[in-house]
N, C-alpha and C. Protein backbone atom coordinates (compact mmCIF):
# COMPACT_ATOMS: atom_id res chain seq x y z
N UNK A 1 0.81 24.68 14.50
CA UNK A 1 -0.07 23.61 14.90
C UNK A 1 -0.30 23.73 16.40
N UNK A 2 -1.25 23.86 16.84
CA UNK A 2 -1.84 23.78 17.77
C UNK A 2 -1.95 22.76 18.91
N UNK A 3 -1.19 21.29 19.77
CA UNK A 3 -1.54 20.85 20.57
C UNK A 3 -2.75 20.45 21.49
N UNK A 4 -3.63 19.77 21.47
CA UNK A 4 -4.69 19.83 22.38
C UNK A 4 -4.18 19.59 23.42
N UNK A 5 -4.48 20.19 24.58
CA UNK A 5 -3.90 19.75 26.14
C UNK A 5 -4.39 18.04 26.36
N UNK A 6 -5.22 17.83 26.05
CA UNK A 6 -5.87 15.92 26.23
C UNK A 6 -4.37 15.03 25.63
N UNK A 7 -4.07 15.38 24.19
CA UNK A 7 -3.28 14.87 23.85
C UNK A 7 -1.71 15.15 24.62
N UNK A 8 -1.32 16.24 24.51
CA UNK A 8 -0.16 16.58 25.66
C UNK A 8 -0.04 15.56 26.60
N UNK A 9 -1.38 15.79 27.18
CA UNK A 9 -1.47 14.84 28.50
C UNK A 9 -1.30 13.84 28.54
N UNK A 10 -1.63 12.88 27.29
CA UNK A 10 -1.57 11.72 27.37
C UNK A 10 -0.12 11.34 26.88
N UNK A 11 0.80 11.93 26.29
CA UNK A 11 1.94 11.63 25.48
C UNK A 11 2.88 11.94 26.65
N UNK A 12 2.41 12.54 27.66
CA UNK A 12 3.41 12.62 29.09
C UNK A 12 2.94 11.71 29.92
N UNK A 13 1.72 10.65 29.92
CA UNK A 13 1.89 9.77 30.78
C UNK A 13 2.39 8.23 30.14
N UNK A 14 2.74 8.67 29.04
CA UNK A 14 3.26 7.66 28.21
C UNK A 14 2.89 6.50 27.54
N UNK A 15 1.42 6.97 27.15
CA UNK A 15 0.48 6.19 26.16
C UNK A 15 1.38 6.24 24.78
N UNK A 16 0.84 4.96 23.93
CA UNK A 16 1.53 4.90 22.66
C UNK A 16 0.19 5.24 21.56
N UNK A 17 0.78 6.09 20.73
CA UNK A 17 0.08 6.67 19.36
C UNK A 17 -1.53 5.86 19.49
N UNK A 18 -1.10 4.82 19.05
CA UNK A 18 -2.42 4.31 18.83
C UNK A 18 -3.81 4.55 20.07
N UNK A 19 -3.08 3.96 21.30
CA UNK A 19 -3.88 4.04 22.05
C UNK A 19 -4.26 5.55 22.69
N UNK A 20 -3.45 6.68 22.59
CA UNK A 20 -4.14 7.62 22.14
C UNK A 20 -5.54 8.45 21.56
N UNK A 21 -5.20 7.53 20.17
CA UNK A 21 -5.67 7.92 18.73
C UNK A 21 -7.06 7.08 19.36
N UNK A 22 -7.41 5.69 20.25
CA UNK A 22 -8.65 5.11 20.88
C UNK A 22 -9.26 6.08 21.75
N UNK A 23 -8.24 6.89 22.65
CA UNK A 23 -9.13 7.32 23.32
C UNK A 23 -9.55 9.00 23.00
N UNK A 24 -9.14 9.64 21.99
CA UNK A 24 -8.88 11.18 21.84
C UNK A 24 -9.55 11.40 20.66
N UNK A 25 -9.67 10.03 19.67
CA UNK A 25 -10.01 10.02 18.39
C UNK A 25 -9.38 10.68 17.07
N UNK A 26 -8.16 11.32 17.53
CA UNK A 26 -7.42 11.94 16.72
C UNK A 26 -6.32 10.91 15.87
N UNK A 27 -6.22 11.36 14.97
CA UNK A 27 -5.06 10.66 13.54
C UNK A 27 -4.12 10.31 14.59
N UNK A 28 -3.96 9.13 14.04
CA UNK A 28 -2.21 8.84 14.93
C UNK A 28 -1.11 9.85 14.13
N UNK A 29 -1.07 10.05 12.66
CA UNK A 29 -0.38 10.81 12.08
C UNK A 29 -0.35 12.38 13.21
N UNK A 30 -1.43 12.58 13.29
CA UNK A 30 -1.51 14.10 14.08
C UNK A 30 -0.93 13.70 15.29
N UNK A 31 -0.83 12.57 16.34
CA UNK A 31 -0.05 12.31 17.56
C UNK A 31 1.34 12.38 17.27
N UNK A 32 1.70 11.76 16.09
CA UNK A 32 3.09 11.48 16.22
C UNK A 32 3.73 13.01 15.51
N UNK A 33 3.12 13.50 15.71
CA UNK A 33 3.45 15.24 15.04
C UNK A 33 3.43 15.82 16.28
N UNK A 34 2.78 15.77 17.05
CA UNK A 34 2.78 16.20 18.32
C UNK A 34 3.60 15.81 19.24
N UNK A 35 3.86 14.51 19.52
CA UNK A 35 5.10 13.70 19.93
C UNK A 35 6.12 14.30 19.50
N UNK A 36 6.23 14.67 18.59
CA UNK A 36 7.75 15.41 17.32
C UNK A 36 7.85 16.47 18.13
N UNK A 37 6.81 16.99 17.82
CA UNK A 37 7.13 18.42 18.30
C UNK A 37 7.20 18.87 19.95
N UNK A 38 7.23 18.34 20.83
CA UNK A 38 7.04 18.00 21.99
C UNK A 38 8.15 17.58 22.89
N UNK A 39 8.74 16.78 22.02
CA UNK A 39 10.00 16.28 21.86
C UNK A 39 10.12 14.84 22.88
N UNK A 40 8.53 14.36 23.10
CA UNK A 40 8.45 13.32 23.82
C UNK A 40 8.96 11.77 23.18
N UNK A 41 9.55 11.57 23.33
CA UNK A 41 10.30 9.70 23.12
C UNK A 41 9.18 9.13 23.00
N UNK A 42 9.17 7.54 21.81
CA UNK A 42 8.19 6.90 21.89
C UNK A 42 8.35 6.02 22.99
N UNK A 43 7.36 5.67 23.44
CA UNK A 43 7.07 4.34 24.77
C UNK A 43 8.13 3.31 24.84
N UNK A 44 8.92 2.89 25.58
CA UNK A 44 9.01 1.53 25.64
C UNK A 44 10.59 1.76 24.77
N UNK A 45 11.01 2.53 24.30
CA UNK A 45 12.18 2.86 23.31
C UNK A 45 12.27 2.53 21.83
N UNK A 46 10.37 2.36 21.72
CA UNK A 46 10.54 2.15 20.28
C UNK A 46 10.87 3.19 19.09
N UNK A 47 11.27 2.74 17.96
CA UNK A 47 11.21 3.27 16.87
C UNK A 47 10.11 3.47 15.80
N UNK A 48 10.19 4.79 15.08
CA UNK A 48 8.84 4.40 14.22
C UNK A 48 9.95 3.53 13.25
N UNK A 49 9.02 2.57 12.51
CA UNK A 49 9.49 1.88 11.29
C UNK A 49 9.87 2.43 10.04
N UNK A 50 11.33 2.49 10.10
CA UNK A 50 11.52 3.07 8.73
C UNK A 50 11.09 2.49 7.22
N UNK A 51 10.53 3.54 6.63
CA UNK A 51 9.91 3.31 4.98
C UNK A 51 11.03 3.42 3.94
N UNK A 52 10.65 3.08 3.14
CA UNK A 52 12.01 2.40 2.16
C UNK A 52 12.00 3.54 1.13
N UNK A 53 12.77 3.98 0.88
CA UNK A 53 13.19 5.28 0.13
C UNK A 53 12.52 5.12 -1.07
N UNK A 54 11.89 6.13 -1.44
CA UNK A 54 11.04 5.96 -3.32
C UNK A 54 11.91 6.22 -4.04
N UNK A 55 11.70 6.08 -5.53
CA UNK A 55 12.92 6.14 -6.48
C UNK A 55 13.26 7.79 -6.84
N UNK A 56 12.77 8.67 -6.20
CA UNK A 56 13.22 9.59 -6.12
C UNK A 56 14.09 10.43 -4.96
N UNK A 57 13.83 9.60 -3.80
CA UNK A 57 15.29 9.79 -2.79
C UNK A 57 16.04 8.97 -3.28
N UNK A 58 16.08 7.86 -4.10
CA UNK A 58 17.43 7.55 -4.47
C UNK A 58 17.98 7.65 -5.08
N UNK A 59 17.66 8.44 -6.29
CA UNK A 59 18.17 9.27 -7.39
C UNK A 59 18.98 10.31 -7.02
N UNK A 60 18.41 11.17 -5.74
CA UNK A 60 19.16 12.20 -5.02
C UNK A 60 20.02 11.74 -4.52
N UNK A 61 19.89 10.86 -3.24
CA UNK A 61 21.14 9.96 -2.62
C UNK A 61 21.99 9.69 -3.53
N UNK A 62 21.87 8.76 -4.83
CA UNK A 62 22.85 8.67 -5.52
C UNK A 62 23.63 9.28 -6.76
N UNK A 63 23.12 10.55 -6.53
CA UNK A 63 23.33 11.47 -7.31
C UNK A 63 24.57 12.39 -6.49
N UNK A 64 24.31 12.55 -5.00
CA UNK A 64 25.54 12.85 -4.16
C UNK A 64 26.93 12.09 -4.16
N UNK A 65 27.48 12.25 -4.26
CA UNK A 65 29.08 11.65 -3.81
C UNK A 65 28.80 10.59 -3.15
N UNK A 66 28.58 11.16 -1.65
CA UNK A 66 28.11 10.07 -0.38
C UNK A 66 26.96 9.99 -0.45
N UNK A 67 25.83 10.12 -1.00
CA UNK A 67 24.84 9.01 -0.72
C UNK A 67 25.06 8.15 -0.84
N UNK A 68 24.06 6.95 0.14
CA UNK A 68 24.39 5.91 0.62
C UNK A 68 22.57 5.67 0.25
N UNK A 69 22.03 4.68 -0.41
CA UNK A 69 20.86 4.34 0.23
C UNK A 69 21.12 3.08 0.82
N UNK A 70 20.31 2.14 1.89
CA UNK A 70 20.82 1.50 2.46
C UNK A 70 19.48 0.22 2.10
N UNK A 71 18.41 0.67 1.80
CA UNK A 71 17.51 -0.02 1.40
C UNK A 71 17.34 -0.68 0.25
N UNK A 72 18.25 -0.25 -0.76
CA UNK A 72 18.04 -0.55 -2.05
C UNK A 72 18.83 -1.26 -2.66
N UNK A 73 17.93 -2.22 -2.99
CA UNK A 73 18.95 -3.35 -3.76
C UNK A 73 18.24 -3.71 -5.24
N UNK A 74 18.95 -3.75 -6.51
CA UNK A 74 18.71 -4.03 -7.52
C UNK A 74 17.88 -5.81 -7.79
N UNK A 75 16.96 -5.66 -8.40
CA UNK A 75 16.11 -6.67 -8.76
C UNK A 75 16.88 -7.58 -9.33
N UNK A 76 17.62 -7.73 -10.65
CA UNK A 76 18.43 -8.34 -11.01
C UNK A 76 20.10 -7.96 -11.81
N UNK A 77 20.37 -8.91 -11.33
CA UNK A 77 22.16 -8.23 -11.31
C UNK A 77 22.15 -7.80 -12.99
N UNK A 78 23.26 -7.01 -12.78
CA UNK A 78 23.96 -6.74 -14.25
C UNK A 78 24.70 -8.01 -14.85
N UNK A 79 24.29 -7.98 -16.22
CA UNK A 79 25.00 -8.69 -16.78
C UNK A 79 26.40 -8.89 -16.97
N UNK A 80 27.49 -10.03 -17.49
CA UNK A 80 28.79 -9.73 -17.56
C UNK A 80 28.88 -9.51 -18.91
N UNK A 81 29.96 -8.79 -19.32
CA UNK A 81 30.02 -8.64 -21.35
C UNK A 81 30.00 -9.85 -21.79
N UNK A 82 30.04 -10.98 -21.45
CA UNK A 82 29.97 -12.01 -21.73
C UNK A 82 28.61 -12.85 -22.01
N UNK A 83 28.29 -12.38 -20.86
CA UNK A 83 26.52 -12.83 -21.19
C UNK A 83 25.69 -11.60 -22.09
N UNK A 84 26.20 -10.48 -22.27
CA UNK A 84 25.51 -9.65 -23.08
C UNK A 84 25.98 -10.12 -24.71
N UNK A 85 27.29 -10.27 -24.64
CA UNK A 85 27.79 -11.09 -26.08
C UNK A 85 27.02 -12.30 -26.43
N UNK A 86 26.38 -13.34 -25.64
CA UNK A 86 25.85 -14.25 -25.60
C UNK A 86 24.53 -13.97 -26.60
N UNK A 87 23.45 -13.14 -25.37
CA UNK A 87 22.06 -12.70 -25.56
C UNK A 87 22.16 -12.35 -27.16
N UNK A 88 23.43 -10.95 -27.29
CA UNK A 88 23.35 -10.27 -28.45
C UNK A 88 23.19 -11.20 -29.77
N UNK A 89 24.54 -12.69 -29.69
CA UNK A 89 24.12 -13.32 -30.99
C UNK A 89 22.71 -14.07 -30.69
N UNK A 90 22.34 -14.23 -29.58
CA UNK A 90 21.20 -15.07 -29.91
C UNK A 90 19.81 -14.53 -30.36
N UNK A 91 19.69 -12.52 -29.95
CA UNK A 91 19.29 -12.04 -30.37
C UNK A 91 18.96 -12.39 -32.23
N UNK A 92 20.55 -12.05 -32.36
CA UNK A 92 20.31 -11.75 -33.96
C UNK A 92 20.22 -13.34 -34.83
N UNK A 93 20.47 -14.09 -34.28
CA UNK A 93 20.03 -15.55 -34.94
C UNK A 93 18.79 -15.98 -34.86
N UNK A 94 18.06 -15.15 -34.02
CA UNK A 94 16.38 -15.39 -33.59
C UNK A 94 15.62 -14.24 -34.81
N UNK A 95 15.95 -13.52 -35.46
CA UNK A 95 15.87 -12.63 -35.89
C UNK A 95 16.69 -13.14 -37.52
N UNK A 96 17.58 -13.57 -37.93
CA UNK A 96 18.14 -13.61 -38.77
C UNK A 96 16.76 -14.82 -39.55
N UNK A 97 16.54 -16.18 -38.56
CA UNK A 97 15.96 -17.38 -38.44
C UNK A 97 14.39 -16.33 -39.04
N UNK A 98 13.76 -16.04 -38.46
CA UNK A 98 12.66 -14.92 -38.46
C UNK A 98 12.18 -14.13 -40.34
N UNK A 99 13.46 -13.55 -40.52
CA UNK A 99 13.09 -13.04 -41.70
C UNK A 99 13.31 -14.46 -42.90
């Protein structure tokens, strides 16, 4: 990948992505690749915002020993055998009632 010197320039006087991307017209995606590779710090000591793992990094993560995902939390808890014993007869009395 190639660098434009405009952009260089501007990521060393310490413009942020966006305002960049106003004056150069280039993808912020393509700045912050350039930033990467450059090895220039974002402005101000920010962070980019981390994105929340898809269900296929967390299959991997938790498919490791130590993976850890840190984002992911289950929608609704597991049941106790108790409440599955519950559901189960009420299952089959809804069903027994039925035929």
């Amino acid at each position: 990948m190639n660098i434009q010197p405009v952009i260089a320039e501007h990521l060393r006087q310490g413009l942020n992505n966006s305002e960049i991307a106003r004056r150069t017209g280039a993808d912020r995606k393509t700045i912050a690749r350039a930033r990467q590779r450059l090895g220039v710090p974002n402005p101000a000591g920010r962070r980019p915002t981390p994105r929340p793992a898809t269900a296929k990094e967390r299959l991997f993560a938790e498919a490791l020993p130590t993976g850890r995902v840190r984002d992911y939390r289950p929608r609704v808890e597991p049941l106790t055998p108790a409440q599955q014993a519950a559901n189960r007869e009420r299952l089959l009395a809804a069903l027994r009632d039925a035929a």
